[in-house]
Protein backbone atom coordinates (compact mmCIF):
# COMPACT_ATOMS: atom_id res chain seq x y z
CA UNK A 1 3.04 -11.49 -50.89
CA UNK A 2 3.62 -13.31 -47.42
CA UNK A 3 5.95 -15.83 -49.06
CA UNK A 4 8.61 -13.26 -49.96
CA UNK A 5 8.23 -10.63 -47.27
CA UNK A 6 8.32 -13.21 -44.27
CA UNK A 7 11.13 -15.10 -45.95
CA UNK A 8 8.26 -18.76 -45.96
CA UNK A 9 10.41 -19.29 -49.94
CA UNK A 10 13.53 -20.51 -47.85
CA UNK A 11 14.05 -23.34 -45.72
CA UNK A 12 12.25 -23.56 -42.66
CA UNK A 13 14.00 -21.49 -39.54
CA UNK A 14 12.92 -23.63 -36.93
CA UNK A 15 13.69 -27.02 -36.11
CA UNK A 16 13.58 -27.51 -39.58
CA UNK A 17 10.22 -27.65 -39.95
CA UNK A 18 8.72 -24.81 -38.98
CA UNK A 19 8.88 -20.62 -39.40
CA UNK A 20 9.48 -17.84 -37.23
CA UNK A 21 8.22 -15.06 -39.13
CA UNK A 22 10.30 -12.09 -40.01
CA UNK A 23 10.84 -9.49 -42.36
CA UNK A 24 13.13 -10.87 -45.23
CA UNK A 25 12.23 -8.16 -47.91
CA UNK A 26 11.02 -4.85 -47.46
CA UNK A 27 7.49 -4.03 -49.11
CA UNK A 28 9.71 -1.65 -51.82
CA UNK A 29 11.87 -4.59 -52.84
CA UNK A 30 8.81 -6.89 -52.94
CA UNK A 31 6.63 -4.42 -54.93
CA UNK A 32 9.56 -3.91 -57.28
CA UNK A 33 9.70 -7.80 -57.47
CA UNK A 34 6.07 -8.41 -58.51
CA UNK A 35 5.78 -4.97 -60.59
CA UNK A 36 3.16 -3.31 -58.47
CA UNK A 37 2.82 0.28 -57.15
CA UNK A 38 3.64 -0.23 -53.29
CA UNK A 39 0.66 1.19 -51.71
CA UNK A 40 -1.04 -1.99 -53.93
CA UNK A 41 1.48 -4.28 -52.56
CA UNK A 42 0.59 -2.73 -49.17
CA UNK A 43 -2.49 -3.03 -48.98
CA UNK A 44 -2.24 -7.12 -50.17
CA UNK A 45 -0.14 -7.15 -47.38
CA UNK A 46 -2.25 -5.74 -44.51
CA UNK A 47 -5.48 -7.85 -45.72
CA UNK A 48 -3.00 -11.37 -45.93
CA UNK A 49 -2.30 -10.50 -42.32
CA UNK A 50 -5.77 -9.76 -41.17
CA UNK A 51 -6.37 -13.86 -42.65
CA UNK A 52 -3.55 -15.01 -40.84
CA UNK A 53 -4.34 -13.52 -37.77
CA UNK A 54 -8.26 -14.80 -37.92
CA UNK A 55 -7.06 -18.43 -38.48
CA UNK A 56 -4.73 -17.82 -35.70
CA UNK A 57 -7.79 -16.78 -33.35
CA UNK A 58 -9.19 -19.84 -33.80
CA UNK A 59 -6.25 -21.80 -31.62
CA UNK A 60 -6.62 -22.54 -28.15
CA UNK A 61 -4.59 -19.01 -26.48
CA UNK A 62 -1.34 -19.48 -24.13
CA UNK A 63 -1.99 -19.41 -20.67
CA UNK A 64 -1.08 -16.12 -18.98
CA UNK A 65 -0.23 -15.03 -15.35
CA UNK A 66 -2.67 -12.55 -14.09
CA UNK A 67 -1.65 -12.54 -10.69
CA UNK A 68 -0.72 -9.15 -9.27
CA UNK A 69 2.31 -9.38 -7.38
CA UNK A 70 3.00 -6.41 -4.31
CA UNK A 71 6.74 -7.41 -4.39
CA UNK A 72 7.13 -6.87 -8.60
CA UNK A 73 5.17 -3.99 -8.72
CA UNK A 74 6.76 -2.15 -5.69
CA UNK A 75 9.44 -2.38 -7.84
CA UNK A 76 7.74 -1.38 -10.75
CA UNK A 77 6.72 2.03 -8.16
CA UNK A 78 10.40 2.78 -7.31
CA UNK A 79 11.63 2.96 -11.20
CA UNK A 80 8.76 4.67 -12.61
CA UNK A 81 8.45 7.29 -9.83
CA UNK A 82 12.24 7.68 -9.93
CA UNK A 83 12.14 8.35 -13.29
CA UNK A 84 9.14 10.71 -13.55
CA UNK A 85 10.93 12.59 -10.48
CA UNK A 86 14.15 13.20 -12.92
CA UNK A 87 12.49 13.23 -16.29
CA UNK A 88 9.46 15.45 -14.83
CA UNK A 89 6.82 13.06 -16.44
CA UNK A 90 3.50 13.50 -14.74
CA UNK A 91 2.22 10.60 -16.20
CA UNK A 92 4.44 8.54 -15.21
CA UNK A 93 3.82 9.52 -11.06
CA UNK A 94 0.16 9.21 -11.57
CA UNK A 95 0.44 5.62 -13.02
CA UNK A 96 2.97 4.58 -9.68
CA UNK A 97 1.28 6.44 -7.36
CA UNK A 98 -2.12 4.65 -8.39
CA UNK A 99 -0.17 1.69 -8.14
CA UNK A 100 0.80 2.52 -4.86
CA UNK A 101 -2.78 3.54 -3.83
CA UNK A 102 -3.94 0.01 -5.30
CA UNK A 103 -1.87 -1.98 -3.33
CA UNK A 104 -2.51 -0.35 0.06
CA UNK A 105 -6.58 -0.38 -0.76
CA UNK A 106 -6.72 -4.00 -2.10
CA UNK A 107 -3.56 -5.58 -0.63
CA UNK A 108 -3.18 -4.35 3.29
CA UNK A 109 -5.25 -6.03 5.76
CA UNK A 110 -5.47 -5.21 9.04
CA UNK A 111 -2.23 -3.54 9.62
CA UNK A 112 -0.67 -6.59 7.12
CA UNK A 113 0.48 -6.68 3.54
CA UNK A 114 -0.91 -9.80 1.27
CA UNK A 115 1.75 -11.14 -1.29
CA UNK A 116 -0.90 -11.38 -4.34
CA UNK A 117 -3.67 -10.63 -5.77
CA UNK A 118 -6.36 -12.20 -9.13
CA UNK A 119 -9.49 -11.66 -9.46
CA UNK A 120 -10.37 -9.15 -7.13
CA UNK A 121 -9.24 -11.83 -4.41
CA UNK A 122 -6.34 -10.92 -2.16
CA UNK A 123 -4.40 -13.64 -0.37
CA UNK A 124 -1.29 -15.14 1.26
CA UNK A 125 0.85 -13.42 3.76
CA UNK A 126 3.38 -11.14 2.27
CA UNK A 127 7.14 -12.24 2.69
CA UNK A 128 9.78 -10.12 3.55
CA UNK A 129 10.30 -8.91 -0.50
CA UNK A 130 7.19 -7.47 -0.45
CA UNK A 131 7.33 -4.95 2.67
CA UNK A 132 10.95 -4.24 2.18
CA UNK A 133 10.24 -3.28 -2.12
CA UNK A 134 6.95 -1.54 -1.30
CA UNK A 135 8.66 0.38 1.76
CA UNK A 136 11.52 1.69 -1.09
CA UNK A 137 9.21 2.37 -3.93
CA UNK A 138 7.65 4.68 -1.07
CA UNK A 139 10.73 6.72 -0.05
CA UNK A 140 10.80 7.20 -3.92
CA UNK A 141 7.04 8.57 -4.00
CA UNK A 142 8.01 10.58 -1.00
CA UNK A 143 10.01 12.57 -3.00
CA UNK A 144 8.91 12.77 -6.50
CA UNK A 145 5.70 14.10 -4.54
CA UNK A 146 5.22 13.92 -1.36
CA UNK A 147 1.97 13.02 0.68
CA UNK A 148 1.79 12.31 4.98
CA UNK A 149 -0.38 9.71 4.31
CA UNK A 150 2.74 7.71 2.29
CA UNK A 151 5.41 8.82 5.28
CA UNK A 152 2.98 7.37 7.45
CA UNK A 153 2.37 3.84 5.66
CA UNK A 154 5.95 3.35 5.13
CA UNK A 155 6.34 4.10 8.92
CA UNK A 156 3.53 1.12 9.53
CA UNK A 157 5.54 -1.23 6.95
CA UNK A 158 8.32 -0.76 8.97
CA UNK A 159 6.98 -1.43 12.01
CA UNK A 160 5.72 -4.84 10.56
CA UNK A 161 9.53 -5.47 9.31
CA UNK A 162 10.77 -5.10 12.90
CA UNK A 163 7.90 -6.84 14.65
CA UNK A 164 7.41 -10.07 11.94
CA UNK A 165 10.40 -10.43 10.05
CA UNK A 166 13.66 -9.08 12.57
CA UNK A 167 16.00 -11.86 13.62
CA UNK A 168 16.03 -10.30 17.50
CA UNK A 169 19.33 -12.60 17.75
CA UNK A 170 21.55 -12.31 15.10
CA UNK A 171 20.59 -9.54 12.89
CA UNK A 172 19.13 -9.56 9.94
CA UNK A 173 15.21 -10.51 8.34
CA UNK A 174 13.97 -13.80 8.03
CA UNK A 175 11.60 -13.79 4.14
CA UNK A 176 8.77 -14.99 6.24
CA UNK A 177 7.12 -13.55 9.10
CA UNK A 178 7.17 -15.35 12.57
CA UNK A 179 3.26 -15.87 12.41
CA UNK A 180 3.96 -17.65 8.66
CA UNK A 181 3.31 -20.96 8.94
CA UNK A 182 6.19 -23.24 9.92
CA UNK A 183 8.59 -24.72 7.05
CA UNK A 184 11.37 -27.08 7.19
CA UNK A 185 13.75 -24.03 6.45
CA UNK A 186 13.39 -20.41 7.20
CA UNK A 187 15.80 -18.82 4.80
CA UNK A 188 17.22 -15.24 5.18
CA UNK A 189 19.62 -14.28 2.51
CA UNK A 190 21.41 -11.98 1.70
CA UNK A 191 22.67 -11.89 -1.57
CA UNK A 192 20.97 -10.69 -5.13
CA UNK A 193 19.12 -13.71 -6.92
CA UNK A 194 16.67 -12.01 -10.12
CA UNK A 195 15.51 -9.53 -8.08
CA UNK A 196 17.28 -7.34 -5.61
CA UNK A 197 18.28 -9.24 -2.37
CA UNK A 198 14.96 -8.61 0.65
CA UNK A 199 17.64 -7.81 3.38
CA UNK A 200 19.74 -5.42 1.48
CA UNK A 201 16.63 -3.26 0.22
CA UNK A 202 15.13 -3.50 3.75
CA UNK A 203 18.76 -2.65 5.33
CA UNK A 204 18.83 0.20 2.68
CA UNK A 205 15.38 1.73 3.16
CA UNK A 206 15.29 1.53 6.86
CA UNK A 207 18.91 3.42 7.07
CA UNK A 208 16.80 5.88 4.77
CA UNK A 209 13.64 6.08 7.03
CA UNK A 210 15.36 5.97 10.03
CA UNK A 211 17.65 9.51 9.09
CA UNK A 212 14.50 10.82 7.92
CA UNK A 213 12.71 10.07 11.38
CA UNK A 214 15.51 10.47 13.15
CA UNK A 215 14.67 6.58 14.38
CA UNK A 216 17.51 4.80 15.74
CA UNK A 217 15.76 1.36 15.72
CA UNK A 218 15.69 1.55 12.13
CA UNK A 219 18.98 2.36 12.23
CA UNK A 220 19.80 -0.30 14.62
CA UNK A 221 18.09 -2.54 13.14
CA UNK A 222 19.37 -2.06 9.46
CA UNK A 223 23.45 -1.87 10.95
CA UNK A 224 23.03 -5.28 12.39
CA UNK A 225 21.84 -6.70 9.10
CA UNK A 226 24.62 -5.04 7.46
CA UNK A 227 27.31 -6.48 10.16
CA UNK A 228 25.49 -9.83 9.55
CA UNK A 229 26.34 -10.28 5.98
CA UNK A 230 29.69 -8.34 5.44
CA UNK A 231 31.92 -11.49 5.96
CA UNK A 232 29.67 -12.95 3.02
CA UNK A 233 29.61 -9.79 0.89
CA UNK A 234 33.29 -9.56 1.58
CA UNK A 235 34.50 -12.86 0.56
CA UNK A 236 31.78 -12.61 -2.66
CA UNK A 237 31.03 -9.18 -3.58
CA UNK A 238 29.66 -9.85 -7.05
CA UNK A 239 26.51 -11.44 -5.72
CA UNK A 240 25.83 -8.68 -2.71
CA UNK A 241 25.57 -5.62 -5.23
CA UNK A 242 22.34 -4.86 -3.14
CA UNK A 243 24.15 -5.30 0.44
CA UNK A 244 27.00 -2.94 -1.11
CA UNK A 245 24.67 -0.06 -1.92
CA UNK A 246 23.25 -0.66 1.36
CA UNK A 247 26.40 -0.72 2.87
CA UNK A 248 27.75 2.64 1.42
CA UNK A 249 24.42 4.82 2.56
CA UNK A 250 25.43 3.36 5.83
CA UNK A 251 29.50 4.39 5.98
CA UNK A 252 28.16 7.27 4.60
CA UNK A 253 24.37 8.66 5.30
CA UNK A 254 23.21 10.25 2.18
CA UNK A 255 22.31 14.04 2.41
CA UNK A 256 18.75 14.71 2.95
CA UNK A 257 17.54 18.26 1.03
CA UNK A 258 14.34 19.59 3.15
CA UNK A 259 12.53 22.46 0.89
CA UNK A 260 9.96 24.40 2.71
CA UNK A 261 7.44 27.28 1.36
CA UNK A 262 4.96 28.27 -1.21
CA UNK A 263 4.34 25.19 -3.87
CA UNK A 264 4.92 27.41 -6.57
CA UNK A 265 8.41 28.61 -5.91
CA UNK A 266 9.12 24.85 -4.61
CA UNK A 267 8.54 23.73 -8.03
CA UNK A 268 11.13 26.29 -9.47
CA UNK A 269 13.49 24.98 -6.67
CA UNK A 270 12.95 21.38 -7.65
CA UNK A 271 13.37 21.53 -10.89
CA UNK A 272 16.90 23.02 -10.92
CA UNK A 273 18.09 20.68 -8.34
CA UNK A 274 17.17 17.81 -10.21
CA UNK A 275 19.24 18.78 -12.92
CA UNK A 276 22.28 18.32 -10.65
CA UNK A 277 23.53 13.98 -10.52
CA UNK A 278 22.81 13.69 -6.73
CA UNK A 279 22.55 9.87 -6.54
CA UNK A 280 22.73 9.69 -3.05
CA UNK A 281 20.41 12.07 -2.09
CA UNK A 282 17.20 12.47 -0.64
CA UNK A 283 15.26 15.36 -1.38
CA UNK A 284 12.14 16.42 0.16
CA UNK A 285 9.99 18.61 -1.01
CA UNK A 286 7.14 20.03 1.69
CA UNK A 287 4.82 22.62 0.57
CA UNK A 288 3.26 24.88 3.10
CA UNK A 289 0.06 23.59 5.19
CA UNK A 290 0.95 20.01 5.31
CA UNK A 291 -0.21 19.02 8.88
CA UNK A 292 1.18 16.03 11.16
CA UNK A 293 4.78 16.09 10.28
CA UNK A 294 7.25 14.32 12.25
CA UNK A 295 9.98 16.92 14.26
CA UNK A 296 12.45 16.03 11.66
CA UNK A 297 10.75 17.47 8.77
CA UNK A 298 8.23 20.08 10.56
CA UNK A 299 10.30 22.99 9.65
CA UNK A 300 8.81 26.74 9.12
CA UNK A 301 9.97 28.93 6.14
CA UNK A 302 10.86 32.06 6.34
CA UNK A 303 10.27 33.52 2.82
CA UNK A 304 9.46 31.88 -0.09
CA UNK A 305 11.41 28.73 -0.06
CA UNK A 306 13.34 27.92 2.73
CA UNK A 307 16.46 24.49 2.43
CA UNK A 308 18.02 22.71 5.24
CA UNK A 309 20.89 20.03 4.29
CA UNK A 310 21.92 17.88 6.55
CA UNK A 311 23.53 14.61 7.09
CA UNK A 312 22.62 12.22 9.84
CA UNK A 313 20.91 14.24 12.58
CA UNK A 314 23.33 17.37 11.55
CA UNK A 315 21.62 20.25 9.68
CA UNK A 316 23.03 23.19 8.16
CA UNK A 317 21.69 26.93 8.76
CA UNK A 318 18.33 27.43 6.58
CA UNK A 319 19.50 28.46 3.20
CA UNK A 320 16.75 30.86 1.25
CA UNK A 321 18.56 31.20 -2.04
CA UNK A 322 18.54 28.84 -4.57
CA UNK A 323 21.78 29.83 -6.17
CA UNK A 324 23.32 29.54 -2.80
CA UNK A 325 21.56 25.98 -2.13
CA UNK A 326 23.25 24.98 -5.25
CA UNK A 327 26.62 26.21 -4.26
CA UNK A 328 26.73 24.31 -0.53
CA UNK A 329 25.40 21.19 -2.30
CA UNK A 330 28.45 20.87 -4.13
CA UNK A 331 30.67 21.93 -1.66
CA UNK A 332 28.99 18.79 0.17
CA UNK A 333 28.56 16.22 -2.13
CA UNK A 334 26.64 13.12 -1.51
């Protein structure tokens, strides 16, 4: 049964010598082939495999990384929260934001991040990937749904960035901190390698935070690292995708959508904004009796739901119909 359906009649598929199993024959063809009623053949199948896969149990297993990393799994945060904010999976925010939660509980120390973590041991001093990931996966969180507690961490991360990791001279982030221990070299690049270049997504979140905060050393901060790498990222665009992105929220801030009121009625609003392609947007959404806002965002409704656009520090009148939102977000496009 095994011989014909996995193809082990023909020559071997591997270095001549050895198989990589597959499916040559479907079960019909090989229950037509050996005359037998296919839920027969089926079941000869499924108790062949159940042998092969005891005998296989008996091998010495793989190794296999366990580490948890904060730098992969921030980005892990930022795409699964971005998509459960679009595709309106619940799930999928509750598995990031526990994510999120687990990193901050087992993987910040005093006012630091830690770079990995294995049985229940957290160690190493986080590089510049890590606060600069974790810091975007946040501003993601922020607005799939958003908690002070999260506007406040990624307020403390960047604080770190500036303080540890901020090239006071030339602009730009070093990957390690200044109390890291020393090293022959102390890179700080710039351009995409298999993840997303440090300095572009810390350029890129930091323009983000600061328009949020309205905080012009994140702003500062984040121009300089932009005016730092531009004669690299022009002379070799392909490998400064990051730095581009980067570069276009800062020629252009993106629009920030503040929604005020009753959670209810916010969750109407949300839901038919998201069905609009705003790429470039940040939208915010801030139900009633959250406490310790920053200026920027501490806004009062008047009504149910209550929208502010703005752009930079410049805000449009408060807008309390949706149909109207709608309307003045396309006639300002991100």
């Amino acid at each position: 049964m095994l011989v014909s359906h996995f193809g082990l009649d023909q020559a071997p598929n591997f270095e001549g010598k050895l198989w990589h199993l597959y499916v040559r024959k479907s079960m019909s063809d090989v229950a037509g082939a050996l005359s037998l009623p296919q839920d027969v053949a089926q079941r000869h199948l499924d108790s062949a495999r159940t042998k092969l896969f005891n005998a296989r149990e008996k091998r010495v297993h793989p190794g296999r990384d366990e580490k948890i990393l904060t730098s992969w799994n921030a980005l892990m945060i930022r795409g699964m929260a971005h998509a459960a904010r679009l595709v309106g999976n619940r799930d999928w925010l509750i598995s990031a934001r526990r994510a999120c939660d687990f990193i901050r509980g087992s993987l910040w120390r005093n006012q630091r991040l830690l770079a990995t973590y294995k049985n229940g041991r957290s160690n190493l001093n986080a590089y510049l990937d890590d606060y600069a990931f974790l810091l975007e996966a946040i501003l993601e969180l922020l607005q799939a749904d958003f908690r002070n507690c999260d506007l406040e961490f990624a307020k403390q991360l960047a604080q770190v960035m500036l303080e540890q990791f901020l090239d006071q001279q030339l602009g730009g982030f070093f990957f390690t901190s200044h109390d890291h221990e020393k090293l022959i070299h102390r890179p700080k690049s710039g351009h995409d390698n298999a993840t997303p270049s440090g300095n572009a997504v810390a350029a890129s979140a930091l323009l983000r935070l600061g328009h949020i905060l309205g905080n012009h050393k994140y702003l500062e901060a984040a121009e300089r690292t932009l005016q730092l790498f531009y004669p690299e990222l022009s002379r070799r665009p392909g490998g400064y995708t990051s730095m581009t992105m980067a570069l276009e929220d800062y020629l252009a801030p993106p629009q920030i959508i503040i929604l005020r009121g009753k959670k209810e009625f916010l969750d109407e609003w949300q839901r038919e904004l998201k069905q609009d392609y705003l790429p470039r947007s940040l939208l915010l959404t801030l139900p009633e009796g959250i406490d310790g806002l920053p200026q920027y965002l501490d806004r009062k409704a008047a009504g149910p739901v209550t929208a502010w656009v703005c752009k930079g520090v410049e805000c449009l009148p408060p807008i309390n119909d949706l149909d109207h939102l709608k309307t003045v977000i396309q006639k300002h496009p991100d």
